[in-house]
C-alpha atoms as a PDB file:
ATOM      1  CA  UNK A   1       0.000   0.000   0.000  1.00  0.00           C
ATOM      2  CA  UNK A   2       1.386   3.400  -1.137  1.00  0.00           C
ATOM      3  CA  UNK A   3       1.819   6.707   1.526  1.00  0.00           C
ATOM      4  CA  UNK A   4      -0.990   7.876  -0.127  1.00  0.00           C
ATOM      5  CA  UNK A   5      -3.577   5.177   0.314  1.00  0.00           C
ATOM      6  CA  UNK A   6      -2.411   4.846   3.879  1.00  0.00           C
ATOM      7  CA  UNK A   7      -2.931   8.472   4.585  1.00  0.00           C
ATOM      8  CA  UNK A   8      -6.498   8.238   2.450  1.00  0.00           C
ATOM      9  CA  UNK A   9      -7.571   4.959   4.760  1.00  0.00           C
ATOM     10  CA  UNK A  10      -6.456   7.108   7.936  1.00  0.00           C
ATOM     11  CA  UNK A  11      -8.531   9.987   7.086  1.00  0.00           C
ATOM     12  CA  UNK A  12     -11.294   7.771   6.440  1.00  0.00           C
ATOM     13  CA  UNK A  13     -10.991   5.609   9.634  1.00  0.00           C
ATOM     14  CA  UNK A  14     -10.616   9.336  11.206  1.00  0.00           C
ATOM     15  CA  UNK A  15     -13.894  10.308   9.938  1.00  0.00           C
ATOM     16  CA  UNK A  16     -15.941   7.416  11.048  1.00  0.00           C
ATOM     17  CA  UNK A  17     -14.793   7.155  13.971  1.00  0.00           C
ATOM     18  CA  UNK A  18     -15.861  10.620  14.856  1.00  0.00           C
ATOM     19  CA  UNK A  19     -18.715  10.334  13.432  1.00  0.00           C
ATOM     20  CA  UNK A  20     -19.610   7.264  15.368  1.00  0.00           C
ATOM     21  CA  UNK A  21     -18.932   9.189  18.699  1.00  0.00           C
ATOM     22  CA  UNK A  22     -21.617  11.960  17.188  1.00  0.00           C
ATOM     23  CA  UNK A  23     -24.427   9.656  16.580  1.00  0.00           C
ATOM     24  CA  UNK A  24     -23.599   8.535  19.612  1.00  0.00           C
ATOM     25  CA  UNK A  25     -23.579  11.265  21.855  1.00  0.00           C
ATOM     26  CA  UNK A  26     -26.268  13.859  19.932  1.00  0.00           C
ATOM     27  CA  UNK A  27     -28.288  11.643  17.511  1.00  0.00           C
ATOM     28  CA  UNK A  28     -27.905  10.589  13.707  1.00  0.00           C
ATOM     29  CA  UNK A  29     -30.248  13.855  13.382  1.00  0.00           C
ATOM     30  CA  UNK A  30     -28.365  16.269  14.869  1.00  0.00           C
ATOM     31  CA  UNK A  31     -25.398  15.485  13.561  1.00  0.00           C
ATOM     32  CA  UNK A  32     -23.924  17.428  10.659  1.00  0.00           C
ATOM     33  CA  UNK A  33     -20.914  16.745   8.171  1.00  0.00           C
ATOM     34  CA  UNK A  34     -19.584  20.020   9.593  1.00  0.00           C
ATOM     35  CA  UNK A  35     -19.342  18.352  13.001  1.00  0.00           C
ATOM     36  CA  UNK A  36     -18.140  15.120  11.386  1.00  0.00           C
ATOM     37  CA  UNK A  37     -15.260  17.521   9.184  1.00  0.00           C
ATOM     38  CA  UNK A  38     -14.349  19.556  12.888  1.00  0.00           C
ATOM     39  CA  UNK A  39     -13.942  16.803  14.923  1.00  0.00           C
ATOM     40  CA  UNK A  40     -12.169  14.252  12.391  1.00  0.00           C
ATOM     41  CA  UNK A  41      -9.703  17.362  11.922  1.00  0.00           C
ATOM     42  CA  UNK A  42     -10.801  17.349   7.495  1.00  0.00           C
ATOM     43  CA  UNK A  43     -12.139  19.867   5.558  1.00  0.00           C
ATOM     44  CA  UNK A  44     -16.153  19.500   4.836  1.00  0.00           C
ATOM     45  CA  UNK A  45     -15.426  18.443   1.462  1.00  0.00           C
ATOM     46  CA  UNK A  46     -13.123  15.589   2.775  1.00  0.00           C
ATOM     47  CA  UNK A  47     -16.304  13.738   4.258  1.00  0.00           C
ATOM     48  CA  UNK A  48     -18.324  14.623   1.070  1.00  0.00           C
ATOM     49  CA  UNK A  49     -15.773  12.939  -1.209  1.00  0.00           C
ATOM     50  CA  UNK A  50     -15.174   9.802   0.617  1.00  0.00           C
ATOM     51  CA  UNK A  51     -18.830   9.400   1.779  1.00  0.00           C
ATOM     52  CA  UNK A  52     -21.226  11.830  -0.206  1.00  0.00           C
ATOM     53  CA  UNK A  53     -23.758  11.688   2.782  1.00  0.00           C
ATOM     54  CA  UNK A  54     -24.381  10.774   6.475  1.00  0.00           C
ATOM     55  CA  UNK A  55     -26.287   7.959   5.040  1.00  0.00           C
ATOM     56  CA  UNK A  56     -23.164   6.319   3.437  1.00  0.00           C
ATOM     57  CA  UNK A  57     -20.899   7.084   6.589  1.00  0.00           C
ATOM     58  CA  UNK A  58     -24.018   5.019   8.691  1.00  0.00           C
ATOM     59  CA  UNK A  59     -23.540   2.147   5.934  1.00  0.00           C
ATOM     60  CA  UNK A  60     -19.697   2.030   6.628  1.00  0.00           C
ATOM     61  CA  UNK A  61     -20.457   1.946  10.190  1.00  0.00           C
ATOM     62  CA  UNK A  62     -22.738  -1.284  10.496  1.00  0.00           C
ATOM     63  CA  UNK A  63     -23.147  -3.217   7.103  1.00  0.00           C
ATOM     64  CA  UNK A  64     -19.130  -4.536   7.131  1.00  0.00           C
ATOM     65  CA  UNK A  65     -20.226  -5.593  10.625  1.00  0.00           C
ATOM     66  CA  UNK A  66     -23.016  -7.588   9.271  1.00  0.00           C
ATOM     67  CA  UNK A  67     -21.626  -8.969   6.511  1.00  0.00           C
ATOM     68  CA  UNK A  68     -19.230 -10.849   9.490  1.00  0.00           C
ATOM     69  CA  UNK A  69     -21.947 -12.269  11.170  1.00  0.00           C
ATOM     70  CA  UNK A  70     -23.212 -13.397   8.115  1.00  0.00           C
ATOM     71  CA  UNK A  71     -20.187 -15.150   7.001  1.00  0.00           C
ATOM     72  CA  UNK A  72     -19.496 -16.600  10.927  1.00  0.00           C
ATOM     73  CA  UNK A  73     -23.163 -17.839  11.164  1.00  0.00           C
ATOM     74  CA  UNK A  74     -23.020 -19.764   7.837  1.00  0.00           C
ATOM     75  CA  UNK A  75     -20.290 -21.565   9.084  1.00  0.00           C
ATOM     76  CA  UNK A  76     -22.824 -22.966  11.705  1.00  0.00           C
ATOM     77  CA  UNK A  77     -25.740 -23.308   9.664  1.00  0.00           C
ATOM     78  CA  UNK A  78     -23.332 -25.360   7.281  1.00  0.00           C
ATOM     79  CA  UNK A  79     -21.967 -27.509  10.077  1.00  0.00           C
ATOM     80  CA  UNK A  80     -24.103 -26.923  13.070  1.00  0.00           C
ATOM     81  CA  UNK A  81     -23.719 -28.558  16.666  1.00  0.00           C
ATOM     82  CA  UNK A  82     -25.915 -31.960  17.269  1.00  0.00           C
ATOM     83  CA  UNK A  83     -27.799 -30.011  20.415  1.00  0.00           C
ATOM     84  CA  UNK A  84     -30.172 -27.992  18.623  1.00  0.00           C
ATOM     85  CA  UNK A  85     -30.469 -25.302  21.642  1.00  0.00           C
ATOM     86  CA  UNK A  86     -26.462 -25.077  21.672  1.00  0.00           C
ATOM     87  CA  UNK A  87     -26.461 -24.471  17.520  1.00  0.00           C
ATOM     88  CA  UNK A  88     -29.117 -21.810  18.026  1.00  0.00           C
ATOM     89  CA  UNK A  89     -27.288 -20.218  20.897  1.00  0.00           C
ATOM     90  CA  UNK A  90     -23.866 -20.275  19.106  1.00  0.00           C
ATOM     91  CA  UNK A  91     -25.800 -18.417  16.019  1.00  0.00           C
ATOM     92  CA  UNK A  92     -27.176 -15.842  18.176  1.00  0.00           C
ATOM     93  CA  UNK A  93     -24.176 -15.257  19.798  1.00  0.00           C
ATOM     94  CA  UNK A  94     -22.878 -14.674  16.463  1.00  0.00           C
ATOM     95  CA  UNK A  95     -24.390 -11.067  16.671  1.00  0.00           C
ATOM     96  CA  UNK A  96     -22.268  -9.382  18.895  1.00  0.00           C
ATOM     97  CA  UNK A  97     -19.787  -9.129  16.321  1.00  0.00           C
ATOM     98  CA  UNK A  98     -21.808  -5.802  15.410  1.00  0.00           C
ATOM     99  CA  UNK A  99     -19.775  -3.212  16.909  1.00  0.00           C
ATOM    100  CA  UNK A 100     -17.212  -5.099  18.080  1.00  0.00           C
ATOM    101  CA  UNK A 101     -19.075  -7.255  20.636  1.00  0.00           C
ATOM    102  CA  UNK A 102     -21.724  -4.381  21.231  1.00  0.00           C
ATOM    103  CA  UNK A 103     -18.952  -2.088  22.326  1.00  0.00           C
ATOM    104  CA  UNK A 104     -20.629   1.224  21.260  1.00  0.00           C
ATOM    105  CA  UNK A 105     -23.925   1.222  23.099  1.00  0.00           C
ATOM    106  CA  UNK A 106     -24.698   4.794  22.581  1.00  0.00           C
ATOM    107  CA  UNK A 107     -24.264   4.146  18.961  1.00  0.00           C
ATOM    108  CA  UNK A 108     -26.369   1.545  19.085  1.00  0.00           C
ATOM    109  CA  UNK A 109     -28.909   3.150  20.965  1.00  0.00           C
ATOM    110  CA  UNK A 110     -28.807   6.062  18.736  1.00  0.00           C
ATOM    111  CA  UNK A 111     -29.502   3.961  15.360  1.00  0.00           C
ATOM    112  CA  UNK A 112     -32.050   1.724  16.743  1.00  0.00           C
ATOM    113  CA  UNK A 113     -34.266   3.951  18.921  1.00  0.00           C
ATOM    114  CA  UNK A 114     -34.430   7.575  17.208  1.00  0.00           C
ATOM    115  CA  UNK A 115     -38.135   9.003  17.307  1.00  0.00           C
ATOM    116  CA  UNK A 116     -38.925   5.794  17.636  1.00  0.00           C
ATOM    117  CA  UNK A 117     -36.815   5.775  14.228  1.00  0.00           C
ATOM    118  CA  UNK A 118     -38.407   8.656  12.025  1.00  0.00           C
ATOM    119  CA  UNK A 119     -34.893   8.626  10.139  1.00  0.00           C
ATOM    120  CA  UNK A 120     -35.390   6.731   7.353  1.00  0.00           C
ATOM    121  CA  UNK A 121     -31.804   5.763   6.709  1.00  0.00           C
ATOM    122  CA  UNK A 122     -32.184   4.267  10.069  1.00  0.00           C
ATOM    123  CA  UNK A 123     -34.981   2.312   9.643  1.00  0.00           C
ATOM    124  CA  UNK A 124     -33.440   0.863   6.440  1.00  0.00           C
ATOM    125  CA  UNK A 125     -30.091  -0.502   8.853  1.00  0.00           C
ATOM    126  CA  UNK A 126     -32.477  -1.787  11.667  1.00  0.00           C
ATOM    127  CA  UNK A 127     -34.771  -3.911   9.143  1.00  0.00           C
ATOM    128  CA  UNK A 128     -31.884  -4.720   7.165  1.00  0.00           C
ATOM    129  CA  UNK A 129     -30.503  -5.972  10.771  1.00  0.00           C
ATOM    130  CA  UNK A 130     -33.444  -7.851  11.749  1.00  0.00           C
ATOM    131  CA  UNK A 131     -34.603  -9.548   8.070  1.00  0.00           C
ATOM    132  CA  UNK A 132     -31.148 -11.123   8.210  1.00  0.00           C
ATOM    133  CA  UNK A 133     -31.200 -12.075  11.829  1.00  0.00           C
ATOM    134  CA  UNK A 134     -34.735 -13.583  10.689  1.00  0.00           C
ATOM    135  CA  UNK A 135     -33.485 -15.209   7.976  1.00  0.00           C
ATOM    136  CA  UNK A 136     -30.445 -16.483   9.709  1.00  0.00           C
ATOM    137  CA  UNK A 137     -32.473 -18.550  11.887  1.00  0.00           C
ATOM    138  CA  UNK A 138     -35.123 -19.871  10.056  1.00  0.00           C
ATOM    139  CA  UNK A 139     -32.169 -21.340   7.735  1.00  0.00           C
ATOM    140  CA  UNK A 140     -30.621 -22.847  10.738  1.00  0.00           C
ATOM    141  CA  UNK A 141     -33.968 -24.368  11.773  1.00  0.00           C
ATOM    142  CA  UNK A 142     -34.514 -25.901   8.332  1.00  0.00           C
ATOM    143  CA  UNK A 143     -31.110 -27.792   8.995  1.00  0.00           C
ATOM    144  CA  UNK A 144     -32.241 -28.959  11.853  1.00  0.00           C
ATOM    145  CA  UNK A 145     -35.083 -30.018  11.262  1.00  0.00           C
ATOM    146  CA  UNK A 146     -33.689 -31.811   7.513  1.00  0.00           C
ATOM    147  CA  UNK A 147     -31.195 -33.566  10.655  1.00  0.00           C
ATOM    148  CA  UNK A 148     -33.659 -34.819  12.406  1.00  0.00           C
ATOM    149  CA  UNK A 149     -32.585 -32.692  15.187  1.00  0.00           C
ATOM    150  CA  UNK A 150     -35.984 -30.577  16.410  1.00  0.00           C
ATOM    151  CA  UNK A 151     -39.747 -32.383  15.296  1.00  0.00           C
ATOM    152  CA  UNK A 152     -40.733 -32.670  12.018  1.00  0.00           C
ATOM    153  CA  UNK A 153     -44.224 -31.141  12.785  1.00  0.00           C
ATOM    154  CA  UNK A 154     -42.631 -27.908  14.609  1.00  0.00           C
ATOM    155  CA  UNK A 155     -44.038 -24.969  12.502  1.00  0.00           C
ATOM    156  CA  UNK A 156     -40.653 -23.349  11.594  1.00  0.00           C
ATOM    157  CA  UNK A 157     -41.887 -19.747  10.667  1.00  0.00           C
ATOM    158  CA  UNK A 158     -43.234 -19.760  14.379  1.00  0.00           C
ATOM    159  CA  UNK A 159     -39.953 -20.723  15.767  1.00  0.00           C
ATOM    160  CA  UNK A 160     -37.762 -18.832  14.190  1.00  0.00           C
ATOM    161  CA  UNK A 161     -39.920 -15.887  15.268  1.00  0.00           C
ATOM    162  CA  UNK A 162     -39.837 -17.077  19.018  1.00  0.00           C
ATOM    163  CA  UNK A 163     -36.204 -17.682  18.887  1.00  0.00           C
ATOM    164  CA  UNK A 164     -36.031 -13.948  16.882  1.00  0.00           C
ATOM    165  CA  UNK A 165     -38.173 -12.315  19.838  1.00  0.00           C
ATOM    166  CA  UNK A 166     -35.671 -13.720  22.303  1.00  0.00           C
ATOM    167  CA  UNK A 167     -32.945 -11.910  20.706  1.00  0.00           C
ATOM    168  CA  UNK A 168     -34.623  -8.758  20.373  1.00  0.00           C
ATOM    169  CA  UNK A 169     -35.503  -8.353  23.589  1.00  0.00           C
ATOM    170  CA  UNK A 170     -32.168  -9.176  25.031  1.00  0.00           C
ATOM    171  CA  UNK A 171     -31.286  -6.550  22.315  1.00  0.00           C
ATOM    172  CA  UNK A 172     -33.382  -4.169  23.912  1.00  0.00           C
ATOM    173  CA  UNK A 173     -32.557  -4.960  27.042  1.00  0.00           C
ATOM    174  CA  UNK A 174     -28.721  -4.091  26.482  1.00  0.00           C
ATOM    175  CA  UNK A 175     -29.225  -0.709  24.675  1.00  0.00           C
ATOM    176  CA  UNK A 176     -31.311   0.682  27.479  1.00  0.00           C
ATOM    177  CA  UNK A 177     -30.214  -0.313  30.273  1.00  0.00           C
ATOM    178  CA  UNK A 178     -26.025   0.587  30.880  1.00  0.00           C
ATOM    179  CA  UNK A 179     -25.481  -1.204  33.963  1.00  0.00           C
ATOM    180  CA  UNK A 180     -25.892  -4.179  32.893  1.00  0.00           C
ATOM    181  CA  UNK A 181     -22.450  -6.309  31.104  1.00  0.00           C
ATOM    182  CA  UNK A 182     -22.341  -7.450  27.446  1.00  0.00           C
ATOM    183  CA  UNK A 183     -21.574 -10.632  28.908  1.00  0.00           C
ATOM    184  CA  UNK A 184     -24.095 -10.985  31.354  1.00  0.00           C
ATOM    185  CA  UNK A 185     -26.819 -10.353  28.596  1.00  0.00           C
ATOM    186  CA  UNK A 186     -25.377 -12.559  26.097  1.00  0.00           C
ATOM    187  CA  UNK A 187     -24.937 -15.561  28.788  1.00  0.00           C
ATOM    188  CA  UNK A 188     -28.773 -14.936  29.405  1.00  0.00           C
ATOM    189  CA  UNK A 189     -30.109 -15.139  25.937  1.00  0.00           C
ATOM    190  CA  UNK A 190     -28.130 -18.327  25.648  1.00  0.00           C
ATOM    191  CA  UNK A 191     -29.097 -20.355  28.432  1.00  0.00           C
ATOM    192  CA  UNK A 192     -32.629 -18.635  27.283  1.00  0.00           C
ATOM    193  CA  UNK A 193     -32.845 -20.120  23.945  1.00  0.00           C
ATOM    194  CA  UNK A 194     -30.741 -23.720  25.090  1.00  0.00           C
ATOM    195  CA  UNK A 195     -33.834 -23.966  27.642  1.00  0.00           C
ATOM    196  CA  UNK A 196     -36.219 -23.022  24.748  1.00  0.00           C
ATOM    197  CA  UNK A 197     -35.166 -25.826  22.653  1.00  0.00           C
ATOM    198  CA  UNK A 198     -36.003 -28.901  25.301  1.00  0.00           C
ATOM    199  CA  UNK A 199     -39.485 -29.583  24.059  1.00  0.00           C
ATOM    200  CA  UNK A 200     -38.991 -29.520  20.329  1.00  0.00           C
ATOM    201  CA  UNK A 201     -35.945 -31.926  20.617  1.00  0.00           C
ATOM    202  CA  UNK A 202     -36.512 -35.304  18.507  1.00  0.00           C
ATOM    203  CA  UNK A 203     -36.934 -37.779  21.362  1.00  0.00           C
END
């Protein structure tokens, strides 16, 4: 990599970074490129030509995050643990890999409960978020089930939606309430969803 394209990828890594501590700390809303420019220490038309908009800089900020999950949690849908409350849990857990095992919660708080999201951009990363969370699991439960792993007669749209409301909430639980760990919530929501999965075992 030449000087230049290291200096061009620090400038950029400058500029979301600050802007992740803005929509953080005053809202996607109230945050402008000019604050974005002062505080990453560029010129306005710095942030315009690398990103164009705030809606871009949000899309650098989440959707390389989900594309890992999506490539960890295929590795478990591919090959996923005999215990089918175990495989579940391990693909769930697969989900704090967005922002760096939920490291940012002000961040997330910001993108997932603004107005309740008015911002459209916003609502665009949150369904984004949860259609492939969704989909994620229901894919998982088709293996199992196609295993023999969970009954044959389980209505899988139901379940994934069960197993998808357990996530959520923990989701929810996380991003509005500070005192309690990352750990703590994630170690919840798996002994949650192991527990969930007794009854719909294959005796």
């Amino acid at each position: 990599m030449s000087v230049w394209d290291r200096q061009r990828q620090a400038r950029k890594k400058e500029i979301l970074k600050a802007a992740e501590y803005l929509f953080g700390e005053v809202g996607y809303s109230q945050t402008t490129i000019e604050a974005i420019a002062e505080r990453a220490g560029v010129g306005i038309a710095t942030v315009y030509k690398y990103f164009g908009n705030k809606a871009r800089i949000v899309d650098e900020l989440i959707l390389p995050d989900l594309e890992k999950v999506a490539a960890n949690v295929k590795k478990i849908i591919s090959n996923p643990p005999k215990d089918p409350g175990l495989a579940m849990a391990e693909l769930v857990d697969k989900y704090r890999l967005l922002k760096d095992n939920w490291s940012n919660r002000k961040l997330l708080r910001a993108f997932s409960l603004t107005g309740v999201c008015t911002e459209e951009v916003l609502n665009a990363v949150v369904e984004k978020t949860d259609t492939q969370a969704q989909t994620h699991i229901r894919d998982l439960l088709l293996v199992l089930r196609a295993k023999g792993r969970i009954r044959a007669n389980i209505d899988i749209d139901d379940l994934a939606m069960i197993v998808f409301s357990v996530l959520n909430q923990h989701y929810f639980t996380f991003i509005t309430h500070d005192d309690i760990p990352t750990e703590k919530i994630f170690a919840d929501m798996a002994r949650r969803i192991r527990l969930l999965f007794e009854p719909w075992k294959e005796l």
